[in-house]
N, C-alpha and C. Protein backbone atom coordinates (compact mmCIF):
# COMPACT_ATOMS: atom_id res chain seq x y z
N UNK A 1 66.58 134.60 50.71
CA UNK A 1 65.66 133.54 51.07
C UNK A 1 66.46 132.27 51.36
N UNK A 2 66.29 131.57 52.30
CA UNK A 2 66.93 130.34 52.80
C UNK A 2 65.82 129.25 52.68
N UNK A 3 65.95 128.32 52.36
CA UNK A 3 65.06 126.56 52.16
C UNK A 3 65.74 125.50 53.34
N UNK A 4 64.93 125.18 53.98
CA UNK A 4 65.59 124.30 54.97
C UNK A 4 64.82 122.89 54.35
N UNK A 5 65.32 121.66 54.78
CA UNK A 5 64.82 120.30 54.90
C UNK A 5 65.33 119.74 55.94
N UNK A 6 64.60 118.69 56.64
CA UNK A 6 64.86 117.78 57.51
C UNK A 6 64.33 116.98 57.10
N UNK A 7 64.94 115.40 57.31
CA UNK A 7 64.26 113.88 57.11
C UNK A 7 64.97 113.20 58.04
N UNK A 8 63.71 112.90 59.23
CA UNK A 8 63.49 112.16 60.06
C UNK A 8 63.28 110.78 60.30
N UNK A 9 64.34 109.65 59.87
CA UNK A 9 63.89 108.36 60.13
C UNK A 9 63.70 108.16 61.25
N UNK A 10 62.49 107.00 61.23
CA UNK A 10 61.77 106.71 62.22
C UNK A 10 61.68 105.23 62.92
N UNK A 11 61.76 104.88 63.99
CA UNK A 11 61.22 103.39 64.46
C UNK A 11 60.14 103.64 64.82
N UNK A 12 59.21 102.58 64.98
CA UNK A 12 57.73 103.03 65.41
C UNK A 12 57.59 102.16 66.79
N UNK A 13 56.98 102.06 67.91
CA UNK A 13 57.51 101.20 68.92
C UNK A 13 56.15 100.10 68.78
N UNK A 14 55.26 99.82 69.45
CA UNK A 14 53.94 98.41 69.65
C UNK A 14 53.55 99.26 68.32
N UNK A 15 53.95 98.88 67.10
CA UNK A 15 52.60 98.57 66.03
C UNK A 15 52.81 97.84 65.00
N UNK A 16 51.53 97.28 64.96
CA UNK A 16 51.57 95.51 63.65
C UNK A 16 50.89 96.24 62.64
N UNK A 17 50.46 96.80 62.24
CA UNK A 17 50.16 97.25 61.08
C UNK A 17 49.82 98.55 60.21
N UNK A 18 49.80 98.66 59.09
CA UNK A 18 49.89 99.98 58.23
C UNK A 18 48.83 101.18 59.23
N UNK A 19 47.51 100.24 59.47
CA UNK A 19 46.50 101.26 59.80
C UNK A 19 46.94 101.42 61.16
N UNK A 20 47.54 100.97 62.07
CA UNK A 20 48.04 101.26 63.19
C UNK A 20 49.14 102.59 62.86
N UNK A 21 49.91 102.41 62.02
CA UNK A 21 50.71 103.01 61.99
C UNK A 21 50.30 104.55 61.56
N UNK A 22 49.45 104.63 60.70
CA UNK A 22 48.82 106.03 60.33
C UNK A 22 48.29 106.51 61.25
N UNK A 23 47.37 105.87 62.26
CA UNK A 23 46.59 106.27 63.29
C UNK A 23 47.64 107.13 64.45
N UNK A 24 49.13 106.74 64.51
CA UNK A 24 50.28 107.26 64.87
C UNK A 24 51.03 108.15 64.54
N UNK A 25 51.46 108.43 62.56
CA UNK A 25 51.82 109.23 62.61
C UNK A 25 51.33 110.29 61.71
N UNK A 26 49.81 110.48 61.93
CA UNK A 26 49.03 111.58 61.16
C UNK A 26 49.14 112.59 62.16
N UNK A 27 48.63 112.16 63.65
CA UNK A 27 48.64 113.30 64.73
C UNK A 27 50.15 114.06 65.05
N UNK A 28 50.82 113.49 64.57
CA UNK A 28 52.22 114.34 64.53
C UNK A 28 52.64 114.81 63.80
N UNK A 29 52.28 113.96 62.59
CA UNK A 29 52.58 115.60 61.29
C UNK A 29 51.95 116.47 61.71
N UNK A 30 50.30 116.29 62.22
CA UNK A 30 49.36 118.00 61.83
C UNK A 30 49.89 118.58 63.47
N UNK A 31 50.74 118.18 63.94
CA UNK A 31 50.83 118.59 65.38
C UNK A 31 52.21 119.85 64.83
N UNK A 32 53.34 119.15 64.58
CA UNK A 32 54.25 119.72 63.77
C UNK A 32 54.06 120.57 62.55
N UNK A 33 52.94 120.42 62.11
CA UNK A 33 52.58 121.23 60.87
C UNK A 33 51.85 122.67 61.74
N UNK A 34 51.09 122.46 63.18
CA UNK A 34 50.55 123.40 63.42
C UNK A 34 51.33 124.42 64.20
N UNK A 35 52.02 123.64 64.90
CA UNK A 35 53.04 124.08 66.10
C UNK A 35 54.14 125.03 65.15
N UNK A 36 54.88 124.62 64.49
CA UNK A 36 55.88 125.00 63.84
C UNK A 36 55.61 125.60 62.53
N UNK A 37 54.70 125.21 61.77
CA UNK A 37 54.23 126.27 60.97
C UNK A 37 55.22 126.27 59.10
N UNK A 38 55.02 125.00 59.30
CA UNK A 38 56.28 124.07 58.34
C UNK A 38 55.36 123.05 57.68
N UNK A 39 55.90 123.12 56.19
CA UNK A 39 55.63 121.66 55.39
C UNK A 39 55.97 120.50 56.13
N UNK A 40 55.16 119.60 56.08
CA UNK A 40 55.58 117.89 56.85
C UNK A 40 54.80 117.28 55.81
N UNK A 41 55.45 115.80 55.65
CA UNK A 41 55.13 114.54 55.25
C UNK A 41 55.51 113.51 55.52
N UNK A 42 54.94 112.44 55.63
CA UNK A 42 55.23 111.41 55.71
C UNK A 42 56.23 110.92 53.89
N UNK A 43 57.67 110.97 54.39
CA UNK A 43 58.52 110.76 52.99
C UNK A 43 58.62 109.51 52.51
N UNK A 44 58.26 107.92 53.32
CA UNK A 44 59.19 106.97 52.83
C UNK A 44 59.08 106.21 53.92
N UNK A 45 59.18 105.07 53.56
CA UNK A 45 59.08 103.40 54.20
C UNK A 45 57.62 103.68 54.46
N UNK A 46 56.90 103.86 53.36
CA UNK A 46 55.55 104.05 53.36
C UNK A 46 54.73 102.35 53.09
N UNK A 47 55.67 101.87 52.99
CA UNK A 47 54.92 100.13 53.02
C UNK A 47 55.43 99.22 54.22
N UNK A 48 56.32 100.08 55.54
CA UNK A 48 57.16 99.12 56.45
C UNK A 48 56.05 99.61 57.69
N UNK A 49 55.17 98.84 58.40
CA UNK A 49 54.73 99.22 59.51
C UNK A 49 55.08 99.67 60.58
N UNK A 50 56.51 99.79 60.64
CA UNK A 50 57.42 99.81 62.25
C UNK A 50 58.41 101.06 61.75
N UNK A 51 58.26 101.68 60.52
CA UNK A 51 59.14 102.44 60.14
C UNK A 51 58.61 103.67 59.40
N UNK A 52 59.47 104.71 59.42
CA UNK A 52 58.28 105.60 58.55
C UNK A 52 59.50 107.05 58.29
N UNK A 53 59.61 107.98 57.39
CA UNK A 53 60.60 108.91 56.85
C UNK A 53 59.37 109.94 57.00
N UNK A 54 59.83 111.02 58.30
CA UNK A 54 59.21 112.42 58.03
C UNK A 54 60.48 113.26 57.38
N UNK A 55 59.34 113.73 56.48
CA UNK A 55 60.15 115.01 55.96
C UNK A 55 59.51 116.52 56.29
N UNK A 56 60.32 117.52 56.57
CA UNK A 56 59.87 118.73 56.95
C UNK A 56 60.91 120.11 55.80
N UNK A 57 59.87 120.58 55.73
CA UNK A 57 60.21 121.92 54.82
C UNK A 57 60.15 122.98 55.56
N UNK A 58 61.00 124.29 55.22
CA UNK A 58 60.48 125.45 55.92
C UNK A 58 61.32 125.95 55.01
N UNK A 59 60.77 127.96 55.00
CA UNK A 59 61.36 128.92 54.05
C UNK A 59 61.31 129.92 55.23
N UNK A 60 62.24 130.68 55.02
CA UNK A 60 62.08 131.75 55.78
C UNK A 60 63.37 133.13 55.18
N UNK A 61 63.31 134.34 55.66
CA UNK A 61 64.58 135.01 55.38
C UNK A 61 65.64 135.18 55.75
N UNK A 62 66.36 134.31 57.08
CA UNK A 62 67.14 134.05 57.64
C UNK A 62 67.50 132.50 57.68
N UNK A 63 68.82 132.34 57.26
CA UNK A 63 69.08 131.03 57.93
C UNK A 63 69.27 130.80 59.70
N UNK A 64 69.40 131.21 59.85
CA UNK A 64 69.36 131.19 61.77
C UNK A 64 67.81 130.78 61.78
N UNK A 65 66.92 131.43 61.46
CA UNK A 65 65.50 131.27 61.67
C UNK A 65 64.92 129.82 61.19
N UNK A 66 65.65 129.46 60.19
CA UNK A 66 65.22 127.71 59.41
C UNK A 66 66.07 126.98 60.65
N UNK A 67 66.86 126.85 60.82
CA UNK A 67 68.19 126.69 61.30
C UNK A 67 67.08 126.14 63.06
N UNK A 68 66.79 127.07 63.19
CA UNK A 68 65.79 127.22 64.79
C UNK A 68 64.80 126.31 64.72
N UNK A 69 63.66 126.71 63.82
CA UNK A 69 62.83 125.59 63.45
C UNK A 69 62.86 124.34 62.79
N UNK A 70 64.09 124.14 62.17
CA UNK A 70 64.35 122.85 62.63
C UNK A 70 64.37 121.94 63.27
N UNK A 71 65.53 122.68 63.91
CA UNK A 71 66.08 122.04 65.59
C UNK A 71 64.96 121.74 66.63
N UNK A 72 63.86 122.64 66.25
CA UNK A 72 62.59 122.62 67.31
C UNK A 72 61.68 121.13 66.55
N UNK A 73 61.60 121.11 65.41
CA UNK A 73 61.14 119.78 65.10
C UNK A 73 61.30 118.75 65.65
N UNK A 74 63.08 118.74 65.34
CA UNK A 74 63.47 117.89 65.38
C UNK A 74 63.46 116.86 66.89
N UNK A 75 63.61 118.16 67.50
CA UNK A 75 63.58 117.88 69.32
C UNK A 75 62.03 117.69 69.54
N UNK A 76 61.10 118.23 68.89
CA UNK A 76 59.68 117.67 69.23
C UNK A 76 59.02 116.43 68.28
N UNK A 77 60.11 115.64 67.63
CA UNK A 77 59.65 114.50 66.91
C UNK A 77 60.35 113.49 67.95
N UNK A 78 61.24 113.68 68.71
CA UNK A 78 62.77 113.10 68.92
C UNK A 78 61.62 112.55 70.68
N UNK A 79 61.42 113.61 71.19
CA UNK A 79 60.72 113.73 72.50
C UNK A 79 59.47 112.86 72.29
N UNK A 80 58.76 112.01 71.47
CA UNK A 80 57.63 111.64 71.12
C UNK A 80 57.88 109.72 71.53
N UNK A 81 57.46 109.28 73.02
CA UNK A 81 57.77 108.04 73.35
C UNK A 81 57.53 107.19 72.37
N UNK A 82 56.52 107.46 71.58
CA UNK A 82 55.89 106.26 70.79
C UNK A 82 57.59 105.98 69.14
N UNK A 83 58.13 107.05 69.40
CA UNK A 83 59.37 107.32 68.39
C UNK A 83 60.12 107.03 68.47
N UNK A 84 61.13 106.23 68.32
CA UNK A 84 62.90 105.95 68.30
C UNK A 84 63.64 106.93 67.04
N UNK A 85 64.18 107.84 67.07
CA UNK A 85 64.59 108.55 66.20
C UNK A 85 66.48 107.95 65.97
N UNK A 86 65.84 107.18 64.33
CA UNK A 86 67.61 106.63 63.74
C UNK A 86 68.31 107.45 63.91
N UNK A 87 67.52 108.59 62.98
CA UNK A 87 69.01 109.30 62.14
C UNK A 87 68.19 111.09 61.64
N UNK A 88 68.58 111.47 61.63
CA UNK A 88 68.21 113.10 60.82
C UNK A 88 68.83 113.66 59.90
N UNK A 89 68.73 114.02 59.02
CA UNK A 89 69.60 114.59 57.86
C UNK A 89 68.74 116.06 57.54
N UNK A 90 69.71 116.73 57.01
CA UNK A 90 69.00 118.27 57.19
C UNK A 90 69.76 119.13 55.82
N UNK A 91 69.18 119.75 55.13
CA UNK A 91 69.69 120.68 54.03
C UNK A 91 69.33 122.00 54.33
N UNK A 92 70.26 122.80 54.12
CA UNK A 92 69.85 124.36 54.17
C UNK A 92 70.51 124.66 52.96
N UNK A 93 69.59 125.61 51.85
CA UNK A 93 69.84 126.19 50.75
C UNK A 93 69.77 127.34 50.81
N UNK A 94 70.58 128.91 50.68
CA UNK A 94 70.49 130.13 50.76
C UNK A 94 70.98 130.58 49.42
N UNK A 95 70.75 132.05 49.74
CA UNK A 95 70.81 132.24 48.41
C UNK A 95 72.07 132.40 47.50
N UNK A 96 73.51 131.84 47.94
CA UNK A 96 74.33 131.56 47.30
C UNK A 96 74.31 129.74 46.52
N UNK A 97 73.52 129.46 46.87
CA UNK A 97 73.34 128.03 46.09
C UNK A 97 72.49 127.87 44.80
């Protein structure tokens, strides 16, 4: 069994406030949650309106296979105009860890 993580910092581009900002990035978690078929949350800078930490989970029996859906996140969070993507950080745990 392999555990993947990704955390996605985020810029947010035209928005002044919290409720703006949810209204932004709820439809992309459940978009990413449906598409890809993966834990998502909103992780962090949960009080900065212009900023925001997705985090994404996935399990699977291959690392190649976490490894894939990742990368597919990552490129369909990355592709999202309303997004400036900082930075990505990513863990894969298998079963030698």
């Amino acid at each position: 069994m392999f555990v993947g993580a990704l955390e996605l910092d985020i810029l947010l581009g035209d928005v002044h406030s919290l409720k703006q900002k949810r209204s932004v990035v709820r439809p992309v978690l459940a978009e990413v949650r449906k598409r890809f078929a993966v834990s998502v949350a909103e992780a962090g800078h949960t009080d900065l309106h212009r900023r925001t930490l997705i985090g994404v989970a996935v399990v699977a029996e291959a690392g190649e296979h976490v490894r894939d859906v990742l990368d597919s996140c990552e490129r369909y969070v990355a592709s999202r105009p309303e997004f400036e993507l900082l930075s990505a950080h990513r863990r894969l745990l298998g079963p030698d860890d």
